[in-house]
C-alpha atoms as a PDB file:
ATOM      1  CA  UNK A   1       0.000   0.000   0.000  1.00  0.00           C
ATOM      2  CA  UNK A   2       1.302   3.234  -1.017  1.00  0.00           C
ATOM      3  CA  UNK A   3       0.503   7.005  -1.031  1.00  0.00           C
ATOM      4  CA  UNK A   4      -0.962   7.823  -4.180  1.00  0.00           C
ATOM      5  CA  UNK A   5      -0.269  11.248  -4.624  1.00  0.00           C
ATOM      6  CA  UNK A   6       1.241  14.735  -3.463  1.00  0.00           C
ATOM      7  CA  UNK A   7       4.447  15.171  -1.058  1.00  0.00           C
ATOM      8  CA  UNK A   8       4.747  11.574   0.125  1.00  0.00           C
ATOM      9  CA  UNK A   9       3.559  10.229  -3.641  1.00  0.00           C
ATOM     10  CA  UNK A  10       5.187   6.724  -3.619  1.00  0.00           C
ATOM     11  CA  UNK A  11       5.818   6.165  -0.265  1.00  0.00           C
ATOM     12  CA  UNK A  12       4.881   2.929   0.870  1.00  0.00           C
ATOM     13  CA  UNK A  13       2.430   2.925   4.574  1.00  0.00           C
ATOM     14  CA  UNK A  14       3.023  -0.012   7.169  1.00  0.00           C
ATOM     15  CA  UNK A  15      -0.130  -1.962   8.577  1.00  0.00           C
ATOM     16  CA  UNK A  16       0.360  -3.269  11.708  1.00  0.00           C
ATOM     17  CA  UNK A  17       0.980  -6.636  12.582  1.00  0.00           C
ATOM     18  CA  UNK A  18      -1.127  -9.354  14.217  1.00  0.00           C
ATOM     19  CA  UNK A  19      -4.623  -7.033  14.037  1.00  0.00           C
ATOM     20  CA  UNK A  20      -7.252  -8.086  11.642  1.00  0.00           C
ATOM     21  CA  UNK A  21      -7.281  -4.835   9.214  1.00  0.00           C
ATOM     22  CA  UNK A  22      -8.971  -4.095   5.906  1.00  0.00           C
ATOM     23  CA  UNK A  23      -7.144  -0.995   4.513  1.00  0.00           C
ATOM     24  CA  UNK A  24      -8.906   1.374   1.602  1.00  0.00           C
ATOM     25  CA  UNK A  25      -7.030  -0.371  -1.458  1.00  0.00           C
ATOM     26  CA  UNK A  26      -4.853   2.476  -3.272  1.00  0.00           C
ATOM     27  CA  UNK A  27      -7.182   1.846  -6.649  1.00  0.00           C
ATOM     28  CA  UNK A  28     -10.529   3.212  -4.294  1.00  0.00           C
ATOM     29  CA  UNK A  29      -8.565   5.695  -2.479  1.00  0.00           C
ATOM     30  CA  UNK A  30      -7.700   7.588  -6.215  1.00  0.00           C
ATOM     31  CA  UNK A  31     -11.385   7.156  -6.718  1.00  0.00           C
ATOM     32  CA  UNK A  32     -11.889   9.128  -3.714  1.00  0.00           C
ATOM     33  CA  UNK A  33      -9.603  12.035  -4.373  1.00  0.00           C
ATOM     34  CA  UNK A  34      -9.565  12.247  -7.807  1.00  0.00           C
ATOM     35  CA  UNK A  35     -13.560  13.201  -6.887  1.00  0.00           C
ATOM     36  CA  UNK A  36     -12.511  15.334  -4.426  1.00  0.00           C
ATOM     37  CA  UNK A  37      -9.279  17.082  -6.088  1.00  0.00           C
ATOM     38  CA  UNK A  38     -10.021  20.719  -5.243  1.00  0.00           C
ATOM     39  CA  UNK A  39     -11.906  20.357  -2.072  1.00  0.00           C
ATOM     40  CA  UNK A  40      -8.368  19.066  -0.389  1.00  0.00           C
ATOM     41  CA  UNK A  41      -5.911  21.370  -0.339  1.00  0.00           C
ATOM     42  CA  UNK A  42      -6.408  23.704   2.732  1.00  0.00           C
ATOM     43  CA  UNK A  43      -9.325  21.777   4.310  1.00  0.00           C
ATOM     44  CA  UNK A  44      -9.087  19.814   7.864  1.00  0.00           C
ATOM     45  CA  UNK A  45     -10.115  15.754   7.785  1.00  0.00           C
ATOM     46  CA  UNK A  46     -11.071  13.459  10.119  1.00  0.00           C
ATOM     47  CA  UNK A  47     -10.484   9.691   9.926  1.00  0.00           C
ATOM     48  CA  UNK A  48     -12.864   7.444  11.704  1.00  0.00           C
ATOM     49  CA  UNK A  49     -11.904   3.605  12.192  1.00  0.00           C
ATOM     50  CA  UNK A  50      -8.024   5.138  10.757  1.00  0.00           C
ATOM     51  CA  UNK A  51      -6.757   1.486  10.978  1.00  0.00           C
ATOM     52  CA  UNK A  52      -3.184   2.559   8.866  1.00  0.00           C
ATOM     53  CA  UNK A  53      -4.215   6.065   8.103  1.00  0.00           C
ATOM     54  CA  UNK A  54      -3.908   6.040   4.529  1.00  0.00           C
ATOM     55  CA  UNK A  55      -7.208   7.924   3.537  1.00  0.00           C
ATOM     56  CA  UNK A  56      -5.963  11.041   6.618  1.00  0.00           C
ATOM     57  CA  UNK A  57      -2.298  10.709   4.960  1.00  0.00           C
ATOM     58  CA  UNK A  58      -3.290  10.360   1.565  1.00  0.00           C
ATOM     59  CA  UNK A  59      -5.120  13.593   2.351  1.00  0.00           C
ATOM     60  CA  UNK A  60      -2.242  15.873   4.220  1.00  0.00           C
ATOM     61  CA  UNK A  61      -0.305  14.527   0.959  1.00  0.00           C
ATOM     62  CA  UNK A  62      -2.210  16.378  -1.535  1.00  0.00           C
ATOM     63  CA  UNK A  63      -2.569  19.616   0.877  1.00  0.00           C
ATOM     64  CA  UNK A  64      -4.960  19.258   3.465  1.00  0.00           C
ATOM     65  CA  UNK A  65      -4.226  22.058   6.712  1.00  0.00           C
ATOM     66  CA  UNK A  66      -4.862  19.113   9.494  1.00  0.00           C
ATOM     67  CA  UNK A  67      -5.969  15.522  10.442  1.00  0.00           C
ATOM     68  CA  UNK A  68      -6.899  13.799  13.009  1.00  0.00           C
ATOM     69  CA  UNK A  69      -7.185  10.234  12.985  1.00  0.00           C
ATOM     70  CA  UNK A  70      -9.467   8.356  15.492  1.00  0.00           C
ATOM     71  CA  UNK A  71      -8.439   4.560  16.158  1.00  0.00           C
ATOM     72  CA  UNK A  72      -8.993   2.326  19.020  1.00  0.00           C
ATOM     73  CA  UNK A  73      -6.505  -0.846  18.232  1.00  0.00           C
ATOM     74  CA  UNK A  74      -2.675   0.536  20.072  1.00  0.00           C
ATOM     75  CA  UNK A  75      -0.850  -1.381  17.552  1.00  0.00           C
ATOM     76  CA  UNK A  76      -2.521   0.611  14.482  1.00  0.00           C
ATOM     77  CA  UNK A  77      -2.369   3.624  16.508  1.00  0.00           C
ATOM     78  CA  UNK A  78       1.704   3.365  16.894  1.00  0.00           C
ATOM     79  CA  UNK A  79       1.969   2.468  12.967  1.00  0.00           C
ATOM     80  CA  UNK A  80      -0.562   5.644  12.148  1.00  0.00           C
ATOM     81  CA  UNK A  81       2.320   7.782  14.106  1.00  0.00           C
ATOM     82  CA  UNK A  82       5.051   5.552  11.989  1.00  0.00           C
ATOM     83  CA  UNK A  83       3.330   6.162   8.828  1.00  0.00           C
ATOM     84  CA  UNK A  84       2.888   9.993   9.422  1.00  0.00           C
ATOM     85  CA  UNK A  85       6.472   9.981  10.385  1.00  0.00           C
ATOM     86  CA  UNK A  86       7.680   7.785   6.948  1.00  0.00           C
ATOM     87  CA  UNK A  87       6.104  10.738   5.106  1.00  0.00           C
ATOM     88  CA  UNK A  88       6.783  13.418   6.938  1.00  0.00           C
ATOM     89  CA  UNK A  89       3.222  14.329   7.577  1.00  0.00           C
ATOM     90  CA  UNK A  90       1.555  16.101  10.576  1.00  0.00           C
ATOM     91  CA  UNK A  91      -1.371  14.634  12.272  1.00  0.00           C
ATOM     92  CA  UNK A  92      -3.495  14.268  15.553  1.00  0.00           C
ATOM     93  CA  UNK A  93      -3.759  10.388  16.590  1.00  0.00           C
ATOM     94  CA  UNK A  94      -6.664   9.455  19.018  1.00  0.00           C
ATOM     95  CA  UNK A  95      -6.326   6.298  20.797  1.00  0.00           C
ATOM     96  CA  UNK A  96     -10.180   5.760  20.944  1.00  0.00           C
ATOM     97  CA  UNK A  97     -13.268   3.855  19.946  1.00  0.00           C
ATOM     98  CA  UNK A  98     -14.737   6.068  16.785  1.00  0.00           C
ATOM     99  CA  UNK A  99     -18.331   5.801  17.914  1.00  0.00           C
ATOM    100  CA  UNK A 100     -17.634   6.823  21.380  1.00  0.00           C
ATOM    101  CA  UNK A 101     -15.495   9.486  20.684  1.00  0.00           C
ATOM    102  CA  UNK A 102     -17.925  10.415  18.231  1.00  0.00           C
ATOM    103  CA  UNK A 103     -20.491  11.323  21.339  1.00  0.00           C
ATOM    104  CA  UNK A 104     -18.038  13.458  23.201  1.00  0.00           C
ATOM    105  CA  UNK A 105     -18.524  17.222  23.206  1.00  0.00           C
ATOM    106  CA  UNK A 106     -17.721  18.488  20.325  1.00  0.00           C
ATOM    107  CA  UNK A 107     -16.359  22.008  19.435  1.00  0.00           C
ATOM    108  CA  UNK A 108     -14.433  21.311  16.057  1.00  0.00           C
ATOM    109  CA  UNK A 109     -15.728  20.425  12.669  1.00  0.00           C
ATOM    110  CA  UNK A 110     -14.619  19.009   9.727  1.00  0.00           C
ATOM    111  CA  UNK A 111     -14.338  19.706   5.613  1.00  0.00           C
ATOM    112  CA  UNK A 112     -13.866  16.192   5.012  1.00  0.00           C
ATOM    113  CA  UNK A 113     -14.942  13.350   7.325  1.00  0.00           C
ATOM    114  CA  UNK A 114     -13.866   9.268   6.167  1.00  0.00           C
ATOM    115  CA  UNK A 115     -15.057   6.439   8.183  1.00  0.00           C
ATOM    116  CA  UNK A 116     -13.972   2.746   6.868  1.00  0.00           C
ATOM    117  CA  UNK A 117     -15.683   1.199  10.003  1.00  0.00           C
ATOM    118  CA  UNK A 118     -15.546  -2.914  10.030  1.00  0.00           C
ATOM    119  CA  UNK A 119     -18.037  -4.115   8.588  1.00  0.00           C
ATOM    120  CA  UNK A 120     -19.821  -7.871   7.653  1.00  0.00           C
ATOM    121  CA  UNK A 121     -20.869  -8.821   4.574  1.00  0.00           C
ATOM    122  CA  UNK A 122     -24.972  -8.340   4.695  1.00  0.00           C
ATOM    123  CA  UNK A 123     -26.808  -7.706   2.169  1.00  0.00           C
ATOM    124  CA  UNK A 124     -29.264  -4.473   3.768  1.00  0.00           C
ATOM    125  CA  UNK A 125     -29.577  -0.403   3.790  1.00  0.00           C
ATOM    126  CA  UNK A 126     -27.522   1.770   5.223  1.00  0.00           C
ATOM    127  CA  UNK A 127     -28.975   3.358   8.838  1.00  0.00           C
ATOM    128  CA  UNK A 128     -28.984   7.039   9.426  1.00  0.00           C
ATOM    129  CA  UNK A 129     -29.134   6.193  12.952  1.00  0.00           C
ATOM    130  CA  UNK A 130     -25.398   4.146  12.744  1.00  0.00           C
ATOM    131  CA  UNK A 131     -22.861   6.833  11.689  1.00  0.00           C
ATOM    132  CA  UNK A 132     -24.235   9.758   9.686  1.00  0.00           C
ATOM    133  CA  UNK A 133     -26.254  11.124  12.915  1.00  0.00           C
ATOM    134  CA  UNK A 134     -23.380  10.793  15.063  1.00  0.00           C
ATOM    135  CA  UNK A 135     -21.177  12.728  12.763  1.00  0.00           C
ATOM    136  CA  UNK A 136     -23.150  15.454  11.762  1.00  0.00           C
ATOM    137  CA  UNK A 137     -22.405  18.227  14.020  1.00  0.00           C
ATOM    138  CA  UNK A 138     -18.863  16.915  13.043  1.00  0.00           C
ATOM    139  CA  UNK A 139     -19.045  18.198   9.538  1.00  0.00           C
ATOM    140  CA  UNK A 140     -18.267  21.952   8.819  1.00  0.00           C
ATOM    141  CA  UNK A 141     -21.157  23.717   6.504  1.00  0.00           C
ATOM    142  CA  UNK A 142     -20.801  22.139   2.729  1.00  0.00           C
ATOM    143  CA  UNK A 143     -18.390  19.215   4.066  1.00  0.00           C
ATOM    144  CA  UNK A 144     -18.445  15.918   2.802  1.00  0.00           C
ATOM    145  CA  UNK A 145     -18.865  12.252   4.573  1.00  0.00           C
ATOM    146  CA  UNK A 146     -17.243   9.498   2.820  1.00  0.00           C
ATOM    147  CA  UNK A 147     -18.652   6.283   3.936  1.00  0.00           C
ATOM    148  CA  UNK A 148     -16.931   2.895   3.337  1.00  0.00           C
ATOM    149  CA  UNK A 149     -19.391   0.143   3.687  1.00  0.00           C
ATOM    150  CA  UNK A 150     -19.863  -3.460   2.109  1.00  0.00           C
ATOM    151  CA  UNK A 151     -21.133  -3.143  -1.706  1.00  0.00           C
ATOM    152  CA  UNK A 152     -24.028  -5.016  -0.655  1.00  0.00           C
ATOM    153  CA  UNK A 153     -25.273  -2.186   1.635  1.00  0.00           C
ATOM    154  CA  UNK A 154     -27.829   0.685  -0.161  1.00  0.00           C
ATOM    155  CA  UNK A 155     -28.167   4.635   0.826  1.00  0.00           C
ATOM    156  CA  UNK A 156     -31.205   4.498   2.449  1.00  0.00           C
ATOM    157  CA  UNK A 157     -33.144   7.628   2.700  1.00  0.00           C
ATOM    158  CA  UNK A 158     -31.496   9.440   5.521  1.00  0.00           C
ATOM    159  CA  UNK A 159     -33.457  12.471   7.297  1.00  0.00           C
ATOM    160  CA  UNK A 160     -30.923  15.572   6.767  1.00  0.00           C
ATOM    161  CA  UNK A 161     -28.755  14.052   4.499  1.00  0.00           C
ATOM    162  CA  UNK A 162     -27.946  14.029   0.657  1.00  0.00           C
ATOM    163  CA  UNK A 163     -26.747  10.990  -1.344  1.00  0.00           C
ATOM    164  CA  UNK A 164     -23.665  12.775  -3.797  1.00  0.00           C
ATOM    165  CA  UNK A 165     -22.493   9.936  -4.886  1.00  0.00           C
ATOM    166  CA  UNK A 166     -22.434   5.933  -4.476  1.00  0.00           C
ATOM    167  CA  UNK A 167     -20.223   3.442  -6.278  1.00  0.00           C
ATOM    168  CA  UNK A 168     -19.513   0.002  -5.966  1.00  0.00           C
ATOM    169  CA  UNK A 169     -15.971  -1.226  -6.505  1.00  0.00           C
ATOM    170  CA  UNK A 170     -15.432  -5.061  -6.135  1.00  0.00           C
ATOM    171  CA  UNK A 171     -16.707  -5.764  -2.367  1.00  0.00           C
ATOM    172  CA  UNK A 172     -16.420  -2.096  -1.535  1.00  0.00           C
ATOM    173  CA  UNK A 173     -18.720   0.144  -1.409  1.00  0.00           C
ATOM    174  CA  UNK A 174     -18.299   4.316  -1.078  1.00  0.00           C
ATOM    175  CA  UNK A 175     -21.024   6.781  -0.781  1.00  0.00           C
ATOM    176  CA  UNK A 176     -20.544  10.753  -0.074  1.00  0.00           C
ATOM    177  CA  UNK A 177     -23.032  12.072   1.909  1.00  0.00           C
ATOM    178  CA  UNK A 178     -23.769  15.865   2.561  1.00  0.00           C
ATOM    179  CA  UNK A 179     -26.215  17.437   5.235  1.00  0.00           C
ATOM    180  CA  UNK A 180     -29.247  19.150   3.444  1.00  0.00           C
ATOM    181  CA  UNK A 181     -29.445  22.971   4.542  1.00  0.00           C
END
């Protein structure tokens, strides 16, 4: 696994040993930010369920102004630090369960929020209820969620929230979501 683009373009990111990890593949992460190529540079991100940190580096790589990556796993958490350090990136790394950090009090917000939470293979819609409601006082006005989910699982219609786009690559599924105003 590599960093596709930017100032660490090439560089190859560690996954941690012995812990049971699906990383974003580098052919769906360019899917990702060749979508979002102008919306990076100078925005802050947030990466729920980091796991190696490659969609929070990836982004600092092509410009973004922070990151902070939310894991709960120590041993990902020391090779997030590793990998930031391998490309000389800056980033915040929270040692934390994403959903319960997720319900702390919350006073920043974010341009770009990923979440690559684990997931089973069922066949089902999407809840609102799951993640979406728990990040949206999260997202900064006009920011994006980026959901990584099993291809199997549909958009349902979620109260405050706008489908932008949902693809299925192999097993993987993405959808961008944005809060209706």
């Amino acid at each position: 696994m590599r960093v596709i683009s930017g100032s660490a373009g090439g560089l190859r990111l560690a996954s941690p040993k012995g812990v049971e990890l699906r990383p974003t593949q580098d052919r769906i992460r360019q899917v990702i930010f060749s979508s979002l190529a102008s919306r990076v540079p100078g925005c802050r991100v947030l990466d729920l369920f980091a796991g190696t940190g490659s969609l929070g580096i990836e982004a600092l790589s092509r410009g973004a102004a922070s990151a902070l990556f939310v894991e709960k796993e120590a041993r990902s958490v020391k090779t997030i630090q590793a990998n930031l350090a391998t490309c000389r990136l800056f980033g915040t790394v929270v040692q934390a369960d994403a959903l319960s950090w997720l319900e702390r009090p919350n006073t920043d917000t974010f341009d770009l929020i990923f979440a690559d939470p684990p997931y089973e293979k069922v066949k089902g819609e999407l809840s609102e209820t799951y993640l979406p409601a728990k990040v949206a006082r999260f997202l900064a006005e006009d920011g994006l969620f980026i959901w990584e989910h099993y291809r199997g699982q549909i958009p349902a219609k979620m109260e405050g929230w706008e489908v932008t786009r949902h693809q299925v690559y192999g097993e993987t599924g993405l959808t961008f979501l944005r809060q209706k105003v």
